[in-house]
N, C-alpha and C. Protein backbone atom coordinates (compact mmCIF):
# COMPACT_ATOMS: atom_id res chain seq x y z
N UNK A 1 0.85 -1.17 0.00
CA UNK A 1 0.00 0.00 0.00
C UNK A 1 0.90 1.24 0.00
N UNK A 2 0.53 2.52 -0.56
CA UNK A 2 1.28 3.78 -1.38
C UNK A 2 1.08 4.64 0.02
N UNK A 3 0.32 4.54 0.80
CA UNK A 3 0.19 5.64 2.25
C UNK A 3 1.06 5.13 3.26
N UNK A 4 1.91 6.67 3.59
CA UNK A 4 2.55 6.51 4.03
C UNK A 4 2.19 8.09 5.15
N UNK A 5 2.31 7.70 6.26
CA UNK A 5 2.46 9.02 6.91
C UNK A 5 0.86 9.18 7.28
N UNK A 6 0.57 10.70 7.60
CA UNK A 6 -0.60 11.20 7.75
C UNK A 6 -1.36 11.07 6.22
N UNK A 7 -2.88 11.34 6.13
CA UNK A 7 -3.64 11.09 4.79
C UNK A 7 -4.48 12.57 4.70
N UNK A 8 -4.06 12.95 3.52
CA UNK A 8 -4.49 14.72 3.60
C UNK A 8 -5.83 14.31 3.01
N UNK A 9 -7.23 15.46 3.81
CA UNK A 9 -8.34 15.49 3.89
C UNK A 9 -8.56 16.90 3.89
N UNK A 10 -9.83 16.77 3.75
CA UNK A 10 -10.77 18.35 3.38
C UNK A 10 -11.22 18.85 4.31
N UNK A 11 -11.34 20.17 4.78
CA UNK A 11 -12.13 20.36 6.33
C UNK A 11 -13.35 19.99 6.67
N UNK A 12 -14.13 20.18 5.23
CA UNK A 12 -15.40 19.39 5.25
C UNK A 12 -15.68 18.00 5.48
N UNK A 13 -14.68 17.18 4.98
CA UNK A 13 -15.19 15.51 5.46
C UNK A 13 -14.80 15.47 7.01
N UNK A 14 -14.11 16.39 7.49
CA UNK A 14 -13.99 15.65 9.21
C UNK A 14 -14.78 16.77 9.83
N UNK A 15 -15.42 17.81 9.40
CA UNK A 15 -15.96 18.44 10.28
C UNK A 15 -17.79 19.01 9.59
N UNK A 16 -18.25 17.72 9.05
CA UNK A 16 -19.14 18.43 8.11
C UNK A 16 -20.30 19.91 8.47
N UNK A 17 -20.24 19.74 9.80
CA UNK A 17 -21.43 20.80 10.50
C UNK A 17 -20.52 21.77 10.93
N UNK A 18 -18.75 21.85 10.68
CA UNK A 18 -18.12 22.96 11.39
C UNK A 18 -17.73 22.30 12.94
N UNK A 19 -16.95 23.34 13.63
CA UNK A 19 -16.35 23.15 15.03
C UNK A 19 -16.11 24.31 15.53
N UNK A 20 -16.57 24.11 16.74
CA UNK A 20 -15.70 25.17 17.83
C UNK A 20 -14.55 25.12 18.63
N UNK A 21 -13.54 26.22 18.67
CA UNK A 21 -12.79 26.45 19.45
C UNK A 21 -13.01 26.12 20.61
N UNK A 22 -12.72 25.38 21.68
CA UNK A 22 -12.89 26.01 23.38
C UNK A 22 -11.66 25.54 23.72
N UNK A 23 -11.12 26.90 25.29
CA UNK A 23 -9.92 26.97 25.44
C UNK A 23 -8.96 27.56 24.89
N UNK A 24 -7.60 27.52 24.90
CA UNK A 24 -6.70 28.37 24.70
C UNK A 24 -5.97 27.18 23.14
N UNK A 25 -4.84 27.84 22.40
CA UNK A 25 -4.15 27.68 22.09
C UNK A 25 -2.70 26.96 23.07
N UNK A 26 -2.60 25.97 22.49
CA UNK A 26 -1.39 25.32 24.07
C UNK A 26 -0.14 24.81 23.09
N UNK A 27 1.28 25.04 23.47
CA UNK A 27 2.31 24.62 22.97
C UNK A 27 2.32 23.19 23.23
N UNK A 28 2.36 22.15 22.69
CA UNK A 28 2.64 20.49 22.88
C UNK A 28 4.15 20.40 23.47
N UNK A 29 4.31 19.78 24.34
CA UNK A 29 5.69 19.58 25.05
C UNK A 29 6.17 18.09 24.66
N UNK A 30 7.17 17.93 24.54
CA UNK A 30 7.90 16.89 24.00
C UNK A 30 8.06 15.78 25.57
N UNK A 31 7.20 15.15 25.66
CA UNK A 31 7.60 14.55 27.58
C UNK A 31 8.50 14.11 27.36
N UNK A 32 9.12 13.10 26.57
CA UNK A 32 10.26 12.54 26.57
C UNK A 32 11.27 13.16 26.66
N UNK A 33 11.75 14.36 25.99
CA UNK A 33 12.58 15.35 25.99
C UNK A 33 12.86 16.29 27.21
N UNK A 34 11.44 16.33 27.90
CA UNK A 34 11.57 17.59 28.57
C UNK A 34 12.16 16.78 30.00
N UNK A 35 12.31 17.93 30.84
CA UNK A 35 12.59 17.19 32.53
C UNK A 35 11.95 18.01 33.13
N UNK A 36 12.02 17.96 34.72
CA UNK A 36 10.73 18.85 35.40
C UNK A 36 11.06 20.20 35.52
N UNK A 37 12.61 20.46 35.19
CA UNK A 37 12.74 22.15 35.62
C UNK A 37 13.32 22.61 34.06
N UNK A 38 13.15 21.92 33.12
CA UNK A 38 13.20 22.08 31.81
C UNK A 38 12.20 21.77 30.93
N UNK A 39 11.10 22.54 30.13
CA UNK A 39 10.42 22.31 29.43
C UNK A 39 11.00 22.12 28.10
N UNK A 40 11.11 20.73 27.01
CA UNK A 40 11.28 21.07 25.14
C UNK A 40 9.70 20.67 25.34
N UNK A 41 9.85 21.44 23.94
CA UNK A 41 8.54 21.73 22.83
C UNK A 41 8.50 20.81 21.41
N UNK A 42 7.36 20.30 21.43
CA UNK A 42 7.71 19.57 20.15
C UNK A 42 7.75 19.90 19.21
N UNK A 43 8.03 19.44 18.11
CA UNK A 43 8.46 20.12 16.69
C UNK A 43 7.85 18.49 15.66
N UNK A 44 7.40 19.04 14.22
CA UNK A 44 7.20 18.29 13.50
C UNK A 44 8.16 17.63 12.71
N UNK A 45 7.99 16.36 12.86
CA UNK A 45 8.77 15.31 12.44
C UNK A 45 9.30 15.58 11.07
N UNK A 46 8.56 15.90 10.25
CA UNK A 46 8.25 16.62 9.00
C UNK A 46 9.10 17.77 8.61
N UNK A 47 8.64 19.11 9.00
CA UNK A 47 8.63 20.24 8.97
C UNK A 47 9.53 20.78 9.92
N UNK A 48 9.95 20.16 11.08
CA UNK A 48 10.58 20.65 12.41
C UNK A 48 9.72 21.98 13.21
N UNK A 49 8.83 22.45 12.60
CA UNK A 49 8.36 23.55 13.19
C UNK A 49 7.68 23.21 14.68
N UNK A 50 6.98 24.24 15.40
CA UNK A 50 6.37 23.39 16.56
C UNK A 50 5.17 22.88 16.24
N UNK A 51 5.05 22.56 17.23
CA UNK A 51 3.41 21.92 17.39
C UNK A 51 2.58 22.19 18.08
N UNK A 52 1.33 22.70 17.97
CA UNK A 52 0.49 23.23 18.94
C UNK A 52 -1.00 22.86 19.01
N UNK A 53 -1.64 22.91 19.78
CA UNK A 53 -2.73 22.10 20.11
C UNK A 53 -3.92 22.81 20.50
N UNK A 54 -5.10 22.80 20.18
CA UNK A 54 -6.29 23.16 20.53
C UNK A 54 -7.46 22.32 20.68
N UNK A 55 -8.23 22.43 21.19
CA UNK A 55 -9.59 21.78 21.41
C UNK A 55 -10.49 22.05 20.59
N UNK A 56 -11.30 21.24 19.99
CA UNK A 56 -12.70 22.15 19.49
C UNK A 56 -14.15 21.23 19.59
N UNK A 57 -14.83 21.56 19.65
CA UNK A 57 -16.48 20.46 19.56
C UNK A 57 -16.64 20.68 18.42
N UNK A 58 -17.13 19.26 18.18
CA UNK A 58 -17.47 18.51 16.79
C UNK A 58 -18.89 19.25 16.76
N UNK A 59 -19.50 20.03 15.89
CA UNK A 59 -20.92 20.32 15.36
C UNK A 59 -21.47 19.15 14.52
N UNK A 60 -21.40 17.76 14.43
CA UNK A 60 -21.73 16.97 14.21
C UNK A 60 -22.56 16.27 15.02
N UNK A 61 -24.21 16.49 14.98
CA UNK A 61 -24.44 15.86 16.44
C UNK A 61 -24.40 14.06 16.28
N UNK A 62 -23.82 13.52 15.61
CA UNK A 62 -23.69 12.20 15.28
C UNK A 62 -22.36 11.87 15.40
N UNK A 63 -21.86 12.63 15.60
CA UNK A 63 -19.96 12.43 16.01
C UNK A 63 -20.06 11.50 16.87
N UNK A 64 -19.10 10.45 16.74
CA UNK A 64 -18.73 9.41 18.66
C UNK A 64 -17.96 10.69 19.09
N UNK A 65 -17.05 11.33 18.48
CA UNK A 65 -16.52 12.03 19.67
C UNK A 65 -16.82 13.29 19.85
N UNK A 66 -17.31 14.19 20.59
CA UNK A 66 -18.09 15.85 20.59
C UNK A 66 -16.70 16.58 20.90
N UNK A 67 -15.70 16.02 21.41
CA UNK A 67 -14.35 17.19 21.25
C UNK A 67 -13.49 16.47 21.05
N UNK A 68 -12.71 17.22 19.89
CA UNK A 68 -10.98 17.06 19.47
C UNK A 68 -10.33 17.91 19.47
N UNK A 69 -8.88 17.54 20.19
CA UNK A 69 -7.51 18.14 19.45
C UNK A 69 -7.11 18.27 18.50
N UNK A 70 -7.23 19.03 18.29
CA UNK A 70 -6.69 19.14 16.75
C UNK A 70 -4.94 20.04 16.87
N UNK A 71 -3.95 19.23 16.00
CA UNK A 71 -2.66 19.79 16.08
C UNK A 71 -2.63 20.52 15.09
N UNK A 72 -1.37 21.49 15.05
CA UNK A 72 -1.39 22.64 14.08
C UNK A 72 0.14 23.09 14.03
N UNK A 73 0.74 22.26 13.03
CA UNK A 73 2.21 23.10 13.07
C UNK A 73 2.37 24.49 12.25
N UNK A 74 3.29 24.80 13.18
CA UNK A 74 3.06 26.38 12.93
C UNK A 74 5.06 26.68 13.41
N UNK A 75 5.51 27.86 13.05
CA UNK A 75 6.94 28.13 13.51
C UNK A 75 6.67 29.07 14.92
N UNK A 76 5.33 30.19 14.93
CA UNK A 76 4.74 30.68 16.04
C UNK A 76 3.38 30.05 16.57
N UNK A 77 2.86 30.69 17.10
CA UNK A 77 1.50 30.07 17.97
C UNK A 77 0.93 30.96 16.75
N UNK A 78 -0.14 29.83 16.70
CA UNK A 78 -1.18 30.00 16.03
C UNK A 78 -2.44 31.59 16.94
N UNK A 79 -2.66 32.28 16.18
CA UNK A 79 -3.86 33.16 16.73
C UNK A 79 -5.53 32.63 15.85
N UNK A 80 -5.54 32.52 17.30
CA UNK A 80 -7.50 32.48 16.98
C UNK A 80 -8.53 33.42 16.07
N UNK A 81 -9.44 33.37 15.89
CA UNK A 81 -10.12 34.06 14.83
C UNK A 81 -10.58 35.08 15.75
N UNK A 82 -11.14 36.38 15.52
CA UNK A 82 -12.01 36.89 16.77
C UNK A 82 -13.17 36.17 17.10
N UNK A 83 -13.56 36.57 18.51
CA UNK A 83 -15.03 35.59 19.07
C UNK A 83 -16.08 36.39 18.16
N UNK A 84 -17.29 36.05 17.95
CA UNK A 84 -18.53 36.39 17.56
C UNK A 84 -18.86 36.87 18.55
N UNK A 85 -19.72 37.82 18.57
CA UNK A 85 -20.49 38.54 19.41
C UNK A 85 -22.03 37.36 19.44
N UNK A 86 -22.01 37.13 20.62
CA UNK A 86 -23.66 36.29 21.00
C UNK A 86 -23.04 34.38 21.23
N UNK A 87 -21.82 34.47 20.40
CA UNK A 87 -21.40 32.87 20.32
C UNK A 87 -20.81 32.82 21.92
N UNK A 88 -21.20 31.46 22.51
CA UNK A 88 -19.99 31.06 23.76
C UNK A 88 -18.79 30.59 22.98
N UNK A 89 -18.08 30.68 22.12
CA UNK A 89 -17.25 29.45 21.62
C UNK A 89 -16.80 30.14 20.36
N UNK A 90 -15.75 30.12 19.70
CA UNK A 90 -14.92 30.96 18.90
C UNK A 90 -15.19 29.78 17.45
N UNK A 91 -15.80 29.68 16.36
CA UNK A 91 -15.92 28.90 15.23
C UNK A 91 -14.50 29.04 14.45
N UNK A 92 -14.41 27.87 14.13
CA UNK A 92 -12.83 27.56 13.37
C UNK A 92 -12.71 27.08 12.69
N UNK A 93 -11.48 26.99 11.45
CA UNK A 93 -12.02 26.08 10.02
C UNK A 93 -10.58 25.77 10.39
N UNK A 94 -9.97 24.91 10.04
CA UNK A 94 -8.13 24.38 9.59
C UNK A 94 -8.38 24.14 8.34
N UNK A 95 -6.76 24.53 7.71
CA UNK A 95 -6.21 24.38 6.63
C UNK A 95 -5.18 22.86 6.42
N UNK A 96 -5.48 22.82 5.33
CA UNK A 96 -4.10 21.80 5.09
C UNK A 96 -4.45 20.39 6.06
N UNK A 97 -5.50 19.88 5.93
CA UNK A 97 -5.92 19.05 7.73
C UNK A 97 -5.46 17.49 6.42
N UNK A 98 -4.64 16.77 7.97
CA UNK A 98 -4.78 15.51 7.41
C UNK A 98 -4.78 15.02 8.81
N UNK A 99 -5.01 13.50 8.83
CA UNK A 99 -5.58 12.72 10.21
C UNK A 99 -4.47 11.26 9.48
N UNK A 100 -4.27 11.02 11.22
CA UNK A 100 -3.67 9.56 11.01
C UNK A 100 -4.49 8.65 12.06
N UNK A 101 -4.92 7.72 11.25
CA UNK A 101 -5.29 6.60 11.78
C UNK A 101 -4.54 5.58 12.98
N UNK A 102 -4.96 5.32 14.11
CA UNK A 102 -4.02 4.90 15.12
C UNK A 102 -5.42 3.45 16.29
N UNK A 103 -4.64 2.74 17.05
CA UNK A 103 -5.73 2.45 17.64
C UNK A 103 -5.18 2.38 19.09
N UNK A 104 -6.12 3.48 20.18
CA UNK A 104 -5.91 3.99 21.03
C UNK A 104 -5.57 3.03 22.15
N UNK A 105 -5.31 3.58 23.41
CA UNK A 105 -5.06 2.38 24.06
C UNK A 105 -6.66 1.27 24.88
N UNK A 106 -7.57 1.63 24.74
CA UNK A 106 -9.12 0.57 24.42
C UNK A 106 -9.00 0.01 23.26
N UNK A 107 -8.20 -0.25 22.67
CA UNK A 107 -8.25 -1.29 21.55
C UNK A 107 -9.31 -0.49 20.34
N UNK A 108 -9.67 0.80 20.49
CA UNK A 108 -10.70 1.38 19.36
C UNK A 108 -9.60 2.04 18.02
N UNK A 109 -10.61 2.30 17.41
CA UNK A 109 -9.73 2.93 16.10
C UNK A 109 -10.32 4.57 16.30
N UNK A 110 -8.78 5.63 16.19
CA UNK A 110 -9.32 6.89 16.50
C UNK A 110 -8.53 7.34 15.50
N UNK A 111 -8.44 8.71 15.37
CA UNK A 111 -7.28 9.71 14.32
C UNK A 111 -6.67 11.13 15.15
N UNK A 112 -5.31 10.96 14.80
CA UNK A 112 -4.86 12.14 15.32
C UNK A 112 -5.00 13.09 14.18
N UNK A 113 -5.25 14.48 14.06
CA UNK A 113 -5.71 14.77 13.18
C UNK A 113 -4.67 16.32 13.67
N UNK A 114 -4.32 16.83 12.65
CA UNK A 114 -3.02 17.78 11.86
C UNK A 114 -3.55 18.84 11.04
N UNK A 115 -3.18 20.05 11.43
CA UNK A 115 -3.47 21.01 10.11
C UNK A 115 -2.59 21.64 10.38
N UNK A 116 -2.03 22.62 9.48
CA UNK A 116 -1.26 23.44 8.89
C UNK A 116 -1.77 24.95 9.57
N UNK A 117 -2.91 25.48 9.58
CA UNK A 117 -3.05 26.36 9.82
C UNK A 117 -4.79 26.79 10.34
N UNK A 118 -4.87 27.94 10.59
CA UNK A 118 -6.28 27.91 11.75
C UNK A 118 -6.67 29.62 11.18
N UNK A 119 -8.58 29.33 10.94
CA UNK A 119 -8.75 30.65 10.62
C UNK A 119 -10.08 30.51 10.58
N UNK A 120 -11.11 31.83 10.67
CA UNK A 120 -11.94 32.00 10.65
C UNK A 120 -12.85 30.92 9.51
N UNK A 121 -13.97 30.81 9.51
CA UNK A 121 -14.50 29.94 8.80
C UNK A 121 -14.79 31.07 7.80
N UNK A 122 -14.79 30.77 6.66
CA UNK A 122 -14.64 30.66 5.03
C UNK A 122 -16.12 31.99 5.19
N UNK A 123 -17.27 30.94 5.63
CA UNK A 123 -18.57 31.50 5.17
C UNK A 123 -19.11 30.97 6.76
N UNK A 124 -19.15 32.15 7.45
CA UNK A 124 -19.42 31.83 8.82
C UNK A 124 -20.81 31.26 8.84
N UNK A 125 -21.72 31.58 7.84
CA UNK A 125 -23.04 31.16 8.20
C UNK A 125 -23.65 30.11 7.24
N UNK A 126 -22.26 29.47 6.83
CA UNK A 126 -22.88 27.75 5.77
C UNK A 126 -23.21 26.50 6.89
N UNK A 127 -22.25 27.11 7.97
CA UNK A 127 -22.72 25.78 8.86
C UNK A 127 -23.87 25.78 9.92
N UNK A 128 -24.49 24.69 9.97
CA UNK A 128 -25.57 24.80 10.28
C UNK A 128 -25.51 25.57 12.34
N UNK A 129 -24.62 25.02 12.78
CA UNK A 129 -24.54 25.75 13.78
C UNK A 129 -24.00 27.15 14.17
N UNK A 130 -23.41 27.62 13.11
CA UNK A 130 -22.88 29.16 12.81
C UNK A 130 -24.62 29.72 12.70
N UNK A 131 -24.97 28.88 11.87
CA UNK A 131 -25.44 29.93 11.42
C UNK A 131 -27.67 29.98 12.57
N UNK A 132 -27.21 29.14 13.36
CA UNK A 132 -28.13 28.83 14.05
C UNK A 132 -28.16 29.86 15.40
N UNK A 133 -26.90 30.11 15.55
CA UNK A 133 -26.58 31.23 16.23
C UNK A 133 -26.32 32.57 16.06
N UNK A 134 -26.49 32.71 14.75
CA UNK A 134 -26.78 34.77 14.41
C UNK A 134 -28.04 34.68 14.12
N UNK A 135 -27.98 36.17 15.30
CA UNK A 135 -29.67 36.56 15.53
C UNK A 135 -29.89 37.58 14.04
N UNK A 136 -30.82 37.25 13.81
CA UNK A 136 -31.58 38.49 12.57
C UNK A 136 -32.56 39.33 12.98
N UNK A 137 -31.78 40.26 12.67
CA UNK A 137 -32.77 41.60 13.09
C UNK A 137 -33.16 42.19 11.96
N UNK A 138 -34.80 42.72 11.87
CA UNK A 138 -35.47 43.18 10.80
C UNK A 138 -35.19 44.93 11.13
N UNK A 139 -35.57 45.77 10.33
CA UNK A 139 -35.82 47.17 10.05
C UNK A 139 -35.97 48.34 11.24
N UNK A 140 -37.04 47.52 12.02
CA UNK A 140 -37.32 48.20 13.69
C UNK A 140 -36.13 47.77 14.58
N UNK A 141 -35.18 47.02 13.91
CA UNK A 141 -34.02 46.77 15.72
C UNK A 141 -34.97 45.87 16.40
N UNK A 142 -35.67 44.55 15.94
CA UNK A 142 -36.07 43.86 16.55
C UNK A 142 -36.33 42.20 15.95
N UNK A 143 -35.86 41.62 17.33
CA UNK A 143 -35.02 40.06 16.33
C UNK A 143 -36.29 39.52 15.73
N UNK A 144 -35.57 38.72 14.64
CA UNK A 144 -37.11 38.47 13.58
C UNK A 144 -36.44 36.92 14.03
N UNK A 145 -37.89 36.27 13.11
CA UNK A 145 -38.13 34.83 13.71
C UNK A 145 -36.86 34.29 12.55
């Protein structure tokens, strides 16, 4: 078989309803590397750049899993999109996303999943939960149905 490595994917097949941010942006630490009064940082195997990590909920309400990490090599920390005004939760699209297939330690099959880069969603209001959450206001300044 020709795959080798991670398997590059579309943002749409792993996130078809979109995702949210929650939490911070976090540097991935290398445990093996590091010691307790020395922190290393990991870097891509690949690329050498670092690696950094965020959370987000799956808008899939059929997902098995409702939150992932999602990694993101980057040479700096990645910056978040601005929050929406009315959203709890910052909406996020990745670039460049590929996922590797692995099977966790329950014996299940999961994916670590990789992107390149992190940014506002494309068309904030294609996904069904973006867009379930901007209020519409008609003519008078008063929210319409």
């Amino acid at each position: 078989m020709g795959i080798r490595g991670a398997i590059p994917i579309r943002f749409e097949d792993v996130f078809p309803n979109g995702c949210f941010m929650v939490g911070e942006v976090d540097q991935v630490k290398d445990f093996e590397a590091s010691t307790a009064t020395k922190p290393v940082y990991a870097r891509d195997k690949t690329t050498g750049e670092f690696v950094w990590q965020v959370t987000v909920i799956d808008c899939d309400p059929d997902a098995r899993e409702k939150t992932v990490k999602v990694k993101i090599t980057s040479p700096v920390q990645p910056v978040p999109p601005a929050a929406m005004p009315g959203l709890p939760f910052i909406p996020v699209e990745f670039g460049q996303l590929a996922v590797t297939p692995y099977v966790n330690g329950n014996g299940r099959l999961t994916y670590s999943v990789k992107a390149r880069e992190m940014r506002a969603p494309r068309n904030a209001n294609s996904t069904p939960a973006a867009s379930a959450a901007v209020k519409h206001t008609n003519v008078s300044g008063k929210e319409a149905a």
